[in-house]
Protein backbone atom coordinates (compact mmCIF):
# COMPACT_ATOMS: atom_id res chain seq x y z
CA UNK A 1 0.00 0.00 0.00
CA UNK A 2 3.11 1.99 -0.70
CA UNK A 3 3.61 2.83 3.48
CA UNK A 4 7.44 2.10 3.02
CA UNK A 5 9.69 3.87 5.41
CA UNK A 6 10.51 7.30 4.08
CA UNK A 7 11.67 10.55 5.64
CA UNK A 8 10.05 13.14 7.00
CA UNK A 9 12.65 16.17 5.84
CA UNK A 10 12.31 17.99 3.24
CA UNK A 11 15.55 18.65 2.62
CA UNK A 12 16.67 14.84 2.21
CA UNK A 13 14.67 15.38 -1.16
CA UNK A 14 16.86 16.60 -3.64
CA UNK A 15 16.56 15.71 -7.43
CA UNK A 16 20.40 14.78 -7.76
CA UNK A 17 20.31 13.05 -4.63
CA UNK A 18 17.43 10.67 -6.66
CA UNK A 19 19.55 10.34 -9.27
CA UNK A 20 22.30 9.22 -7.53
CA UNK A 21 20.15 6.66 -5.50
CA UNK A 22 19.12 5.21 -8.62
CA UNK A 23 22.06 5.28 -10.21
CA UNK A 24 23.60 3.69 -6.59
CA UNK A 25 20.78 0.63 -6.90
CA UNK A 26 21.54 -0.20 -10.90
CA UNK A 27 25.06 -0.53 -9.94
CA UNK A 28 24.97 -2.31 -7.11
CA UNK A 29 22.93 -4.51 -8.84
CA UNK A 30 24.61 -4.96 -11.51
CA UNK A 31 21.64 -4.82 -13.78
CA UNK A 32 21.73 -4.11 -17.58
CA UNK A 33 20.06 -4.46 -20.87
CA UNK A 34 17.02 -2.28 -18.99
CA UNK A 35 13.91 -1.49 -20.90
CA UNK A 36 12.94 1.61 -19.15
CA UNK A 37 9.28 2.61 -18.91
CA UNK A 38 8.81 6.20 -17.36
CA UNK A 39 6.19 8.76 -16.86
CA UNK A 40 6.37 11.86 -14.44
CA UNK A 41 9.29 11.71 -11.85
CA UNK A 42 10.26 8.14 -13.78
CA UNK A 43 11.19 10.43 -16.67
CA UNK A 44 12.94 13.07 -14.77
CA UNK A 45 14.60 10.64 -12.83
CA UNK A 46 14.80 7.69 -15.87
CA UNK A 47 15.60 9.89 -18.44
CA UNK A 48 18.32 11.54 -16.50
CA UNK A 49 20.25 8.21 -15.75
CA UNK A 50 19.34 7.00 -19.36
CA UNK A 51 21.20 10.18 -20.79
CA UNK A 52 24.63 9.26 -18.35
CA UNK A 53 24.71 5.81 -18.58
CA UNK A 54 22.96 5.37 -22.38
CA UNK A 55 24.95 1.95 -22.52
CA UNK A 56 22.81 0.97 -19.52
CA UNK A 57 19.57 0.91 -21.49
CA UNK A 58 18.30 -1.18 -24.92
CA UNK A 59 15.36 0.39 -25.16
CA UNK A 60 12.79 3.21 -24.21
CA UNK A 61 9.43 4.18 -23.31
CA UNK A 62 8.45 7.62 -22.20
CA UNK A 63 5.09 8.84 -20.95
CA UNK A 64 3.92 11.99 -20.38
CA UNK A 65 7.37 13.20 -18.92
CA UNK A 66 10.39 15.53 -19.45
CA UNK A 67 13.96 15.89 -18.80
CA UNK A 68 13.69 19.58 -18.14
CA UNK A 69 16.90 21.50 -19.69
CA UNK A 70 15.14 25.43 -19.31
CA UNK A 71 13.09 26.43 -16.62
CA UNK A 72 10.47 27.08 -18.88
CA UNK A 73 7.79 24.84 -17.83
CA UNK A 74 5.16 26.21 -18.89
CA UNK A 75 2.18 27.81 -17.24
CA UNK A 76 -0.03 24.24 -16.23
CA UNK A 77 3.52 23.24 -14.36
CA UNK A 78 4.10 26.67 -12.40
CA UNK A 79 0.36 26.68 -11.67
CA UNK A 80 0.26 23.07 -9.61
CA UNK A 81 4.07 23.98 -8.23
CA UNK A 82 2.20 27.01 -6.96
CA UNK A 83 -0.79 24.93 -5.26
CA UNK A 84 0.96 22.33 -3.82
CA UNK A 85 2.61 24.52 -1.86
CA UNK A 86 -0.33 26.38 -0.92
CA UNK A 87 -3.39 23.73 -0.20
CA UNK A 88 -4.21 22.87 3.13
CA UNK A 89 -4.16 18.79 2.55
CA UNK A 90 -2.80 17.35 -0.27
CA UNK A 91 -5.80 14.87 -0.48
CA UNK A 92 -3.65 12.18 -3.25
CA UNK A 93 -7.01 10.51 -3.80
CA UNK A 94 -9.02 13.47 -5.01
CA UNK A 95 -5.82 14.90 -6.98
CA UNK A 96 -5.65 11.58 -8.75
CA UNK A 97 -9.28 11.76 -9.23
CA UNK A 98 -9.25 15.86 -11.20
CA UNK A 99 -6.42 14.02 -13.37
CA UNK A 100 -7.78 11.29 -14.54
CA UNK A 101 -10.45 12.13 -18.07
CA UNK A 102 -11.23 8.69 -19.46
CA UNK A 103 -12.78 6.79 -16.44
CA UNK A 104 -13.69 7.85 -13.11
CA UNK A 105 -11.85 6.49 -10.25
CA UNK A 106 -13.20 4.00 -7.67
CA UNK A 107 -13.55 4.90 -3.86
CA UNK A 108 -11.07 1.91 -3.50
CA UNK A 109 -8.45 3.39 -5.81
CA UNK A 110 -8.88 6.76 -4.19
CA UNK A 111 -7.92 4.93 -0.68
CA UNK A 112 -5.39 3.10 -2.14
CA UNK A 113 -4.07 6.54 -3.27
CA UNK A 114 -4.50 8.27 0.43
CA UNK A 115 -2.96 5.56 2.07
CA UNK A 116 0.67 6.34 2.87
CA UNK A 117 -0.28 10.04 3.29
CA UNK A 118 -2.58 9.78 6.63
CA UNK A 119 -1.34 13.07 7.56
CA UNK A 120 1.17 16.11 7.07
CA UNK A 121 3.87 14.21 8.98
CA UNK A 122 3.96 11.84 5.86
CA UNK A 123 4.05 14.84 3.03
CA UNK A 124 7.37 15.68 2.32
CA UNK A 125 8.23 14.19 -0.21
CA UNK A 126 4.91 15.11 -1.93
CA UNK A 127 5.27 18.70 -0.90
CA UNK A 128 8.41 18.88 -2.06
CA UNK A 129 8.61 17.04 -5.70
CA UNK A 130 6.89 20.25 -7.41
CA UNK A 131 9.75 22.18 -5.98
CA UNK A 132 12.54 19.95 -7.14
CA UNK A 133 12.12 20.93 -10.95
CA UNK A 134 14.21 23.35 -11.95
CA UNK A 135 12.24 26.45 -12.91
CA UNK A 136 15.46 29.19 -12.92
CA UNK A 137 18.37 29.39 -15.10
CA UNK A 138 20.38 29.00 -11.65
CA UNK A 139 18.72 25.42 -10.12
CA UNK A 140 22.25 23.18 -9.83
CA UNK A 141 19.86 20.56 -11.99
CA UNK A 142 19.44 22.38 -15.19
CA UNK A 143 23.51 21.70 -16.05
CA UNK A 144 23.71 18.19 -15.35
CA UNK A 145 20.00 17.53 -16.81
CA UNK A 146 21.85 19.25 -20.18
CA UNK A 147 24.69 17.15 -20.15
CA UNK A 148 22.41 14.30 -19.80
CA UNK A 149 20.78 15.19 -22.81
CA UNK A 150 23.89 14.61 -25.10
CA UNK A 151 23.57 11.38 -24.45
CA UNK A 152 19.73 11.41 -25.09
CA UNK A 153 20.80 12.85 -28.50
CA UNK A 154 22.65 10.10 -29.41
CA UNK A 155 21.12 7.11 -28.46
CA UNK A 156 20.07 5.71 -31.59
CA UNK A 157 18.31 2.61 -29.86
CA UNK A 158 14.60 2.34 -30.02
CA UNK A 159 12.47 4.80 -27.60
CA UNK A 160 8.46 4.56 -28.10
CA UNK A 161 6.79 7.76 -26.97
CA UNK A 162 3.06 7.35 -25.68
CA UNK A 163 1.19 9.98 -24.90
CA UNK A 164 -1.86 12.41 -23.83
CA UNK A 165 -1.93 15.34 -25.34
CA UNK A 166 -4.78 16.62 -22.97
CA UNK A 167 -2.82 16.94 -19.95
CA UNK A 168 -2.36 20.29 -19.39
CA UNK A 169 0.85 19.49 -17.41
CA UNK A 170 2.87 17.81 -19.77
CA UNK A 171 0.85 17.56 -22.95
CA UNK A 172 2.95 19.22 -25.32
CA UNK A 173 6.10 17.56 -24.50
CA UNK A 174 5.75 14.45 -26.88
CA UNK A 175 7.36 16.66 -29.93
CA UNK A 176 10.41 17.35 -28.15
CA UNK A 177 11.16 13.50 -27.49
CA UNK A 178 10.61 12.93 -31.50
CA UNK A 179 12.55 15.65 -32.25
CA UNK A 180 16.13 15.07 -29.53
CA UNK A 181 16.08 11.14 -29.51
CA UNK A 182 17.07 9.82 -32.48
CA UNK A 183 15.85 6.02 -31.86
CA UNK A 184 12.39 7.47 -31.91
CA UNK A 185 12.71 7.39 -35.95
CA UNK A 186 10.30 5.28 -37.63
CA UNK A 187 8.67 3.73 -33.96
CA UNK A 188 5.14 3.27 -33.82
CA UNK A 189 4.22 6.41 -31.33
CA UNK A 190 0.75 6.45 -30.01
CA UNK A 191 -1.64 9.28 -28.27
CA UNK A 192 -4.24 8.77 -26.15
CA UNK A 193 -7.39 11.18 -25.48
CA UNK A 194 -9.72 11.62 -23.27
CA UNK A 195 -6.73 11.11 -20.94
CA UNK A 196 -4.96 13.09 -18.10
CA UNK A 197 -0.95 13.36 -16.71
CA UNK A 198 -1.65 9.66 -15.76
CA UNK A 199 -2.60 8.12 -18.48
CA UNK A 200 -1.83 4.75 -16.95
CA UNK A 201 -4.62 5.08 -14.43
CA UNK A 202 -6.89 6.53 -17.81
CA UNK A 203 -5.80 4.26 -20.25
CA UNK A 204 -3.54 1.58 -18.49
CA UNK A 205 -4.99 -1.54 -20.88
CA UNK A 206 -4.12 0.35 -23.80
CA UNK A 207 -0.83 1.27 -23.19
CA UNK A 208 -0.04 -1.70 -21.42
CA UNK A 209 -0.98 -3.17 -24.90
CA UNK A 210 0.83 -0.55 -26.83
CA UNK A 211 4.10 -1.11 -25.06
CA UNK A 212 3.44 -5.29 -25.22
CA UNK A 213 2.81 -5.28 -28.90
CA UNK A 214 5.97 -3.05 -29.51
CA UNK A 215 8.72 -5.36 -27.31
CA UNK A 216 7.54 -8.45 -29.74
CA UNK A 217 8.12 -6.39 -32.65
CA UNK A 218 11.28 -5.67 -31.78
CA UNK A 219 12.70 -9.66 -30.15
């Protein structure tokens, strides 16, 4: 029910100190060959690693993400940074509700949703997320996040992008993922409306379906 340990200061969330934990667990691990699938943080996070470590990775799919490189993030970004700082309860359950367009959510998923977050004490992380992307030319992220997009440039391996272009969040950023990466040439690329910043509680059949039927064109 996601109610895994996790601290309770906000400053012990830092976007490079992600990065580096994730980096930390792939290596200690030993893991390679990954198929990555990432959407929100997972792409922020994801893409970051994918972009310093491309041999890492044999393949991509990105969701309703971005590796941010300018701290323009657009006006449905600064307004939600804005309000999570400001709302009195960040009530997960009704957020996830607002987002999702295709279906409506179920009292159970809304629970499931609330559960790790019973009260403030367990919000830091949440509250602090919105603040970690980089939204000034001077947040220590923007360098290494354009550094990491060298490597984006030149992976030539494939990367699927799926995508809804309704989420006022995010929406727009499929382009820029067909445009840098250059193994999303020719890849069967999919968008998906009515659907909301989480399309895989909107649409999760279909994309699960998307990103099956792509892996067994590609083995």
């Amino acid at each position: 029910l996601g109610r895994s340990d996790k601290t309770t200061e906000r400053t012990s969330y830092t976007y490079g100190g992600h990065v580096g934990w994730m980096t930390s667990f792939i290596t200690a691990l030993n893991i390679s060959n990954i198929t990555l699938f990432c959407q929100d943080w997972g792409g922020l996070i994801g893409l970051r690693v994918a972009g310093e470590h491309p041999d890492w990775f044999v393949r991509l799919v990105i969701a309703n993400t971005a590796l941010p490189d300018s701290p323009n993030m657009g006006e449905g970004f600064m307004m939600w940074q804005q309000v999570s700082q400001s709302m009195p309860f960040m009530d997960c359950g009704a957020l996830l509700k607002r987002a999702v367009l295709a279906r409506e959510l179920t009292d159970a998923e809304m629970d499931a949703y609330r559960a790790p977050f019973p009260d403030e004490s367990y919000m830091a992380g949440a509250r602090q997320f919105p603040l970690l992307v980089p939204t000034t030319e001077d947040d220590p992220a923007l360098p290494a996040n354009r550094a990491a997009w060298k490597g984006l440039e030149s992976f030539t391996k494939p990367v699927l992008t799926l995508w809804a272009p309704d989420d006022i969040v995010l929406g727009k950023g499929q382009r820029a993922m067909l445009d840098r990466i250059p193994g999303t040439k020719g890849q069967p690329h999919q968008t998906f409306t009515p659907a909301g910043h989480f399309l895989q509680d909107d649409v999760g059949p279909q994309l699960a379906d998307a990103v099956i039927a792509w892996l067994n064109t590609l083995s």
